[in-house]
Each structure stands twice: as structure tokens, then as C-alpha cells.
Protein backbone atom coordinates (compact mmCIF):
# COMPACT_ATOMS: atom_id res chain seq x y z
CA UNK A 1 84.26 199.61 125.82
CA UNK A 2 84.48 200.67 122.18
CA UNK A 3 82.47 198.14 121.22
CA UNK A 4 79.63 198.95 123.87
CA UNK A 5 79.66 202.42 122.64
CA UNK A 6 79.07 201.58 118.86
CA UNK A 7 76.44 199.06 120.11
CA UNK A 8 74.79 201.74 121.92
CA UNK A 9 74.67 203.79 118.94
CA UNK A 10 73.39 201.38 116.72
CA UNK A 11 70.49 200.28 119.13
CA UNK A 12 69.69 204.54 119.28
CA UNK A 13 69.36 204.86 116.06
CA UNK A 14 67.09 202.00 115.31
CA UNK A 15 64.69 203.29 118.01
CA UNK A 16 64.10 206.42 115.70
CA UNK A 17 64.17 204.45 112.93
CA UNK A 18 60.32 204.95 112.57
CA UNK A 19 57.47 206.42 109.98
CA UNK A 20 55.86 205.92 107.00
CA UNK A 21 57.24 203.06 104.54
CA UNK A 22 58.75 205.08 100.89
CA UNK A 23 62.17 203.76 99.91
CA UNK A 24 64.39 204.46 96.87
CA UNK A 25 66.66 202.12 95.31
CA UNK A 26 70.88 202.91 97.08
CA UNK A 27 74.10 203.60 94.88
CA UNK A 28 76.75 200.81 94.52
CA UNK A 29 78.90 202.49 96.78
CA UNK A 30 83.05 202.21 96.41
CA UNK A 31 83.02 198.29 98.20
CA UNK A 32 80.04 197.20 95.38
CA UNK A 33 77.53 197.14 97.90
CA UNK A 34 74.02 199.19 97.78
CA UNK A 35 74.24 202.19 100.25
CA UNK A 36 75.94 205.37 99.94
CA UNK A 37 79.76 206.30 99.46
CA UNK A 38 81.01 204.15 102.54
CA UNK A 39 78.26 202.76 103.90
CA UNK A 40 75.99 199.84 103.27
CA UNK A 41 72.50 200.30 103.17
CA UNK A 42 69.38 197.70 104.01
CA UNK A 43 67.68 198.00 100.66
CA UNK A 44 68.82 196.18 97.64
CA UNK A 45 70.09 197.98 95.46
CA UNK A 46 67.85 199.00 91.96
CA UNK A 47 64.85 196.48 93.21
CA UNK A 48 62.34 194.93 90.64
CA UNK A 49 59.71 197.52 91.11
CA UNK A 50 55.85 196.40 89.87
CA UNK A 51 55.16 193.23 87.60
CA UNK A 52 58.01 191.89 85.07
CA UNK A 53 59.92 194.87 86.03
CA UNK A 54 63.07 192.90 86.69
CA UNK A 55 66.10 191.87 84.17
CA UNK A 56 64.41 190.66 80.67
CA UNK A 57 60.73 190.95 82.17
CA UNK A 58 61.61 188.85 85.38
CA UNK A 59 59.66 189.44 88.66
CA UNK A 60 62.64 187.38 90.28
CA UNK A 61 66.29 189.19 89.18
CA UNK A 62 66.58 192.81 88.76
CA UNK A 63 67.70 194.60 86.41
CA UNK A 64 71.78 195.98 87.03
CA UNK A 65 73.13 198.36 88.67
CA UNK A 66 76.45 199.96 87.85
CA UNK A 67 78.63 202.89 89.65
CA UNK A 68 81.84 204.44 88.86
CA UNK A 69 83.65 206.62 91.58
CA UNK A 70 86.70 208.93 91.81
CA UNK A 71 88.21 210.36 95.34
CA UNK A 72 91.11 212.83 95.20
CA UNK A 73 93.20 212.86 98.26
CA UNK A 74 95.07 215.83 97.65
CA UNK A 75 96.92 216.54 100.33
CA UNK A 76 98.10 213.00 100.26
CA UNK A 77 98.53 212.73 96.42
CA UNK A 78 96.41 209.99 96.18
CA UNK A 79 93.93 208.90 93.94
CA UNK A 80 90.91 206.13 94.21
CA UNK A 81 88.59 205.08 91.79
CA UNK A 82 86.26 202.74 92.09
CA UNK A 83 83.92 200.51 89.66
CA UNK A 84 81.38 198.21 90.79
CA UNK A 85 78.11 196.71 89.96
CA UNK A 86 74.86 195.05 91.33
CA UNK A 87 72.10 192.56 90.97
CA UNK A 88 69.01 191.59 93.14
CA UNK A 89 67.05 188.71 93.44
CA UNK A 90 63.38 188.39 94.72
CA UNK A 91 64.38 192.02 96.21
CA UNK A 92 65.95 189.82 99.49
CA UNK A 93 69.45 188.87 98.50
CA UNK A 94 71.56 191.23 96.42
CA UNK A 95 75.24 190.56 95.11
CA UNK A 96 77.62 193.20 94.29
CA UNK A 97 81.46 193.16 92.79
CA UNK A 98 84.11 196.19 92.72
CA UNK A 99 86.99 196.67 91.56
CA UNK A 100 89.09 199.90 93.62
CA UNK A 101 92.46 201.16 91.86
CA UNK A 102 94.46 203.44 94.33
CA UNK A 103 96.98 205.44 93.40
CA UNK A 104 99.64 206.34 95.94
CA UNK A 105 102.13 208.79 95.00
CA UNK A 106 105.78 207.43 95.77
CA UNK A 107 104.70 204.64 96.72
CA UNK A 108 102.73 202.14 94.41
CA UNK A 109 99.11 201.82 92.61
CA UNK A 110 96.92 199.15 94.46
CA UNK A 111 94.84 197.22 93.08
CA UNK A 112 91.62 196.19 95.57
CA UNK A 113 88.76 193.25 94.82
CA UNK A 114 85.56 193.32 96.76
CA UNK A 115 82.88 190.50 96.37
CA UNK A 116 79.76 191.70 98.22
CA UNK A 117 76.65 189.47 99.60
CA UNK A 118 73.42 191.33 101.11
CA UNK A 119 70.59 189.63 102.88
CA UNK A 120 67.16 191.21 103.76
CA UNK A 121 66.02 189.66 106.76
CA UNK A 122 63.11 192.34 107.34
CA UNK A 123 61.45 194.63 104.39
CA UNK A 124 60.57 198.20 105.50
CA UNK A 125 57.06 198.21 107.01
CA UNK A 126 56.93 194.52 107.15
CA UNK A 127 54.91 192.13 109.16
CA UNK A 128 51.77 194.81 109.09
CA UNK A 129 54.45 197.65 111.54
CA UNK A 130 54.45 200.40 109.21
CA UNK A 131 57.18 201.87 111.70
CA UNK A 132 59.50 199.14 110.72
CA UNK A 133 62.98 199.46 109.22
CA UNK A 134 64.46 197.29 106.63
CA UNK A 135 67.19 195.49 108.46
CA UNK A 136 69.79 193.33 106.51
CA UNK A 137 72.85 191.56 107.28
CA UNK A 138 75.74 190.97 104.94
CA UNK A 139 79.49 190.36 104.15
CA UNK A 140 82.16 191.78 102.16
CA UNK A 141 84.96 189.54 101.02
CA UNK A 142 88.08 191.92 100.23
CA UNK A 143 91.75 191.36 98.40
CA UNK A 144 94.35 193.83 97.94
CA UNK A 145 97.16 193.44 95.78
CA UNK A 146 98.90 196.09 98.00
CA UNK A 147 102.87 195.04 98.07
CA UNK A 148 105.28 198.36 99.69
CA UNK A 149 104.67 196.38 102.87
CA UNK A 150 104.77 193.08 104.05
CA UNK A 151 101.25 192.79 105.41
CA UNK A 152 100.02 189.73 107.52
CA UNK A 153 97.17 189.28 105.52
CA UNK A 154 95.62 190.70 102.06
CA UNK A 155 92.37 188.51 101.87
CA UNK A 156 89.95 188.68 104.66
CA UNK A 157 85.90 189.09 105.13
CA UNK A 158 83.58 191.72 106.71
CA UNK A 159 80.65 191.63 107.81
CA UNK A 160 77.96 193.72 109.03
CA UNK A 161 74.41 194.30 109.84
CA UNK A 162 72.57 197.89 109.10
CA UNK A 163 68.95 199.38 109.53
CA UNK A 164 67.35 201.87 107.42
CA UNK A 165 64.24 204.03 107.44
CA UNK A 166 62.92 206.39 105.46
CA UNK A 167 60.30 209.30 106.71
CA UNK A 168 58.08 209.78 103.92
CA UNK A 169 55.67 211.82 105.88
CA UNK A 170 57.97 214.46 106.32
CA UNK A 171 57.57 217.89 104.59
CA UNK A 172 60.57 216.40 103.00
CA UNK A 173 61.49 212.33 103.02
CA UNK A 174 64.72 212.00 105.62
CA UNK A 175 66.31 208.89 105.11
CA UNK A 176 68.34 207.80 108.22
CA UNK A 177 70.45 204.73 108.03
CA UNK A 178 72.63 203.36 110.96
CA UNK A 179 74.71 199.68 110.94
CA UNK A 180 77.70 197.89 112.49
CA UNK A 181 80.36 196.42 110.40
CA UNK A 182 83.12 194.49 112.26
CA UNK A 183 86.30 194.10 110.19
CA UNK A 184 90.03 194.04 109.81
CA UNK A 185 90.41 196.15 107.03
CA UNK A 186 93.87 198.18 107.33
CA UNK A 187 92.25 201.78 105.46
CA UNK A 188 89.28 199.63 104.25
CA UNK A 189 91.63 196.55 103.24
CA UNK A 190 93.66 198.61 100.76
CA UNK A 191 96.58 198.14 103.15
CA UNK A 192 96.18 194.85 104.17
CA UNK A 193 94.55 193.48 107.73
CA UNK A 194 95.23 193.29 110.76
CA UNK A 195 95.41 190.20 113.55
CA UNK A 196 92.08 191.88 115.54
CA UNK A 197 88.39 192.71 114.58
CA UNK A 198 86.39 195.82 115.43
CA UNK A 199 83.35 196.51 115.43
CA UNK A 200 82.70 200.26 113.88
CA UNK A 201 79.62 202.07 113.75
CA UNK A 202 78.42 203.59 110.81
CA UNK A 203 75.34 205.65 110.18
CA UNK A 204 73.80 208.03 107.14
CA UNK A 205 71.27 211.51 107.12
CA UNK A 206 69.54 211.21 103.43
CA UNK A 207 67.34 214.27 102.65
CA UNK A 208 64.89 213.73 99.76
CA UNK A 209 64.25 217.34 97.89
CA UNK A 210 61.77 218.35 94.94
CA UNK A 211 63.25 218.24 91.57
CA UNK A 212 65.64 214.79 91.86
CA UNK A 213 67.81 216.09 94.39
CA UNK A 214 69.33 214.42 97.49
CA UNK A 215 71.63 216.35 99.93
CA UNK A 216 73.14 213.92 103.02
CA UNK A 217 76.21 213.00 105.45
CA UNK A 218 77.81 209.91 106.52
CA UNK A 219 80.11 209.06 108.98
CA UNK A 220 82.08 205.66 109.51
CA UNK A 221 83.80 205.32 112.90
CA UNK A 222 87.34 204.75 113.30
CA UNK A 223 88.36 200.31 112.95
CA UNK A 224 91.42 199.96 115.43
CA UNK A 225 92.77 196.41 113.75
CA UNK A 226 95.70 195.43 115.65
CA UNK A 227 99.28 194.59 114.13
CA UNK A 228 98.73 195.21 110.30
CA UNK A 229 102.63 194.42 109.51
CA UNK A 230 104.43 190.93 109.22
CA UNK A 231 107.26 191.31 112.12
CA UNK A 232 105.97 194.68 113.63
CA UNK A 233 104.39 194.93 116.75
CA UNK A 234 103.00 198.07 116.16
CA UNK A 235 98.77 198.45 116.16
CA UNK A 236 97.05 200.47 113.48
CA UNK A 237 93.76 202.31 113.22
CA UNK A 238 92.46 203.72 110.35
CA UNK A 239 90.99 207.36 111.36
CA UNK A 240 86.97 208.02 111.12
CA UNK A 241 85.90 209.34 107.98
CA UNK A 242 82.67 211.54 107.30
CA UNK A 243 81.40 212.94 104.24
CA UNK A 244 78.64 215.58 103.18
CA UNK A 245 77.15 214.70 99.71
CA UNK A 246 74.85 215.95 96.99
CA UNK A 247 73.02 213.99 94.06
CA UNK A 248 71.31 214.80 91.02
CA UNK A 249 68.89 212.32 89.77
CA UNK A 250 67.94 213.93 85.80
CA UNK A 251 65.98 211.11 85.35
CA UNK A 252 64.74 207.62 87.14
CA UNK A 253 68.13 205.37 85.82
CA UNK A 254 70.79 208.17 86.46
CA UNK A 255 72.52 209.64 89.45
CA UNK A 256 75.00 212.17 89.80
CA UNK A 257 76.74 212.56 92.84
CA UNK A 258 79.63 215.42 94.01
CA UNK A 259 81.01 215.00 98.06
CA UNK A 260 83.36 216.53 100.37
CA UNK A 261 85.40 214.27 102.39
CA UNK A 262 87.43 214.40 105.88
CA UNK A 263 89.37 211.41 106.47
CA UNK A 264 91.62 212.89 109.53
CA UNK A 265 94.64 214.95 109.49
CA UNK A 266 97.08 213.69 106.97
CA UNK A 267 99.02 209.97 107.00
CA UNK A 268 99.80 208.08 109.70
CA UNK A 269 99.86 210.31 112.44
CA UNK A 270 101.49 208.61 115.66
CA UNK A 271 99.16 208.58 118.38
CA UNK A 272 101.23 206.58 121.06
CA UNK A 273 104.55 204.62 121.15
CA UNK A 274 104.26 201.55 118.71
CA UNK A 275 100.49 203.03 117.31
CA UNK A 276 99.73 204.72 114.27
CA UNK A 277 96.51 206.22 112.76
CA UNK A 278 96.03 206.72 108.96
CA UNK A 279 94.64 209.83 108.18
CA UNK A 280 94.70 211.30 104.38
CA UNK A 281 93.36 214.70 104.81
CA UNK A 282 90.12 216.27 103.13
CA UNK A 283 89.17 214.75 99.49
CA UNK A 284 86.73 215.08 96.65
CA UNK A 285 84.74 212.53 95.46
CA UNK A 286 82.56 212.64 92.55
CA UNK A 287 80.16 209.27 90.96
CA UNK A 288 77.81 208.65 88.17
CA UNK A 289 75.28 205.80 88.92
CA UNK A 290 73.31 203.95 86.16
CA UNK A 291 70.24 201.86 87.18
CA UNK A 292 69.24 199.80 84.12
């Protein structure tokens, strides 16, 4: 049923996923991939715009990408940081790398590894259908050097597939951005992963304003991924998360960025005999982006 319903949602959103063809270049976001905060985007991140504009004159490789992030779970004494970097080729096939450190408070730091690989498969506008989306497909492979527990795995592979759109016509440009990702990702992988796969909607609202700014929200739905624990039969979810976001852009390479978080009401709050949902409270999260 879950499944049907993110489905559902994901076919919705690519019906409005319609208008005039005006697209930016994304953030590396805290996985290494080109979206927003969470969430994957279809456009490669920092594309080769006009001729030679790419990495030492190329048409072919784009120039890098690098973003640095910082999330402060206070109510759960935890902090995340995040530093990543991308590259594009032929503005189809974009790879990413980051590296997440997670401080837990009492309990250990954790070190995460995320190797990222995005493929176009439609450019915005493409094929002569100026209402067309950019649609991609791509996977994230994930490690976690995470240790307090005895988890069944620590190395495993999303994947996912995402649309995105951008409304230039608009009295202001609206970027809306909507995917599925199906993964076993225990708290994005940081905790390990569990013996089942779900698939988890995602989806983004990017506003466009005069003078460099961007205000928007994203929302990632909750990833129920079975037994997470060697020996334990109990199944853990890790809660929905949404955050509301604001970026400064002082100039074409750099991007500020300042967010509110919700990630659920505190850590793993028992939801049923032998389940348990991770939940870390409200955060902060702050990034600076550098587009070479």
C-alpha cells in the first residue's frame, strides 16, 4: 500500500511538472548528489553552460562543484557535517562523492561514505515538448563506519529516479521537483541497513526571487527498512523529515544557504511492540556551495 501511495504521488507531481524550460545548476546536497539538502535533483549539478565553458575550456566535463554542510540536532546533541563534491560530463551523467561525520553525544562519532552516480535520461524541454521535465535516474552507494550496534549490514546501494521542472514564466520561477528513492538506509545509512527496501517519496518547492535569492521546502517520506540489528527482530523506520530553506547567491559561483529542520519528535520513539522510529527533533542546518 505504501508503496502505491508514494507511486501515486510521484506520477501527480510529474503531471504538473509543466512550463517554460529555465533551469539553474542544484547544490551537492549532504549524500554528494546535485539537488537540495536531502533530495536529489534531475539536473546535473554546475553544467557546462555555452562553448568551452566546462573544466580547462572543455565542452565535455564541467567544471567542480563543492559543498560543505553543518546540521545541529539539538535536542538530540548531535552534530552532522557533511563535505562533498561534483563533476558532470556532456551535462548527462554526473558523479558526486561525500564524506558525512556525525557526532552522537554518548554514544560515538560516525563516520559515513557516499559515492553518487546520476543519469539524465530526458533534458528539460527535450524532444521539441517545451512542457517537459528533466527526468534522471541514479544510485547512491553508502558505508558507515557506525559500530555502538551490531548492524546487519553497513554497505548497501540506493537508488532512485526524480523529475524536475522549473516555471520560468511565472511572475517568479517555481521550481518543483518530485522523485522516488527506494533504499535500506537505517537514518540515511548512518545506522546501518536493514533486511527490506522501501520505496519513499520525496519532492521539493524552489522559489526563484530578484536579487540571488531562493526561498523553498522539502520533504522526504518516512523509509520503514525492516530488522536493522544483527539478532533483533525488531523493524525500524526512520521518521519523515521536511525542511524550509533560504539561499543567497552574492554572485554566479557562490551559494549560501540557512534551513530549519523537523526530523520527528526526538529518538527512537516506540511505535508498536518490537518497532521503533528514529526521530531527532528540530535542527539547523547551514551550507556554503562553490561552483567553479
Amino acid at each position: 500500500m505504501r508503496k502505491i501511495v508514494s507511486l501515486s504521488l510521484f506520477l501527480g507531481l510529474c503531471w504538473c511538472l509543466e512550463g517554460a524550460a529555465l533551469a539553474g545548476a542544484p547544490l551537492t546536497n549532504f549524500e554528494g548528489v546535485g539537488g537540495c539538502a536531502l533530495n536529489p535533483f534531475a539536473y546535473v549539478a554546475n553544467p557546462v553552460k555555452g562553448e568551452a565553458g566546462g573544466l580547462l575550456g572543455s565542452r565535455a566535463v564541467s567544471r567542480p562543484q563543492v559543498g560543505v554542510w553543518t546540521a545541529g540536532l539539538t535536542e538530540s546533541d548531535i552534530d552532522w557535517w557533511s563535505v562533498g563534491a561534483n563533476i558532470a560530463f556532456f551535462n548527462r551523467l554526473e558523479l558526486g562523492y561525500s564524506h558525512e561525520f556525525v557526532d552522537i553525544e554518548g554514544i560515538e562519532n560516525v563516520d559515513k561514505d557516499n559515492l553518487s552516480l546520476k543519469v539524465n535520461l530526458v533534458q528539460e524541454g527535450g524532444f521539441g515538448i517545451g512542457l517537459l521535465p528533466a527526468v534522471s535516474a541514479g544510485a547512491i552507494w553508502k558505508h558507515t563506519e557506525f559500530s555502538a550496534a551490531p548492524a546487519r549490514d553497513v554497505t548497501d546501494v540506493d537508488g532512485y529516479v526524480v523529475a524536475t521542472k522549473m516555471f520560468g514564466a511565472l511572475p517568479v520561477p517555481v521550481i518543483l521537483n518530485a522523485g522516488l528513492l527506494w533504499t535500506k538506509g537505517y537514518v540515511r545509512g548512518v545506522l546501518g541497513f536493514g533486511d527490506d527496501r522501501d520505496t519513499v517519496f520525496f519532492g521539493n518547492v524552489e522559489t526563484v526571487l530578484p536579487g540571488g535569492f531562493i526561498v523553498g521546502w522539502e520533504y522526504q517520506q518516512d523509509a520503514d527498512v525492516g530488522r536493522v540489528i544483527e539478532g533483533d527482530a525488531t523493524r525500524y523506520t526512520t521518521h519523515s523529515i521536511w525542511e524550509a530553506h533560504a539561499a543567497y547567491m552574492p554572485n554566479p559561483n557562490l551559494t549560501l544557504v540557512a534551513s530549519y529542520a523537523d526530523t520527528g519528535d526526538r529518538t527512537y520513539r516506540k511505535t508498536a511492540p518490537l518497532q521503533k522510529r528514529a526521530a531527532f527533533g528540530r535542527a539547523y542546518v547551514l551550507s556554503i556551495q562553490y561552483a567553479f
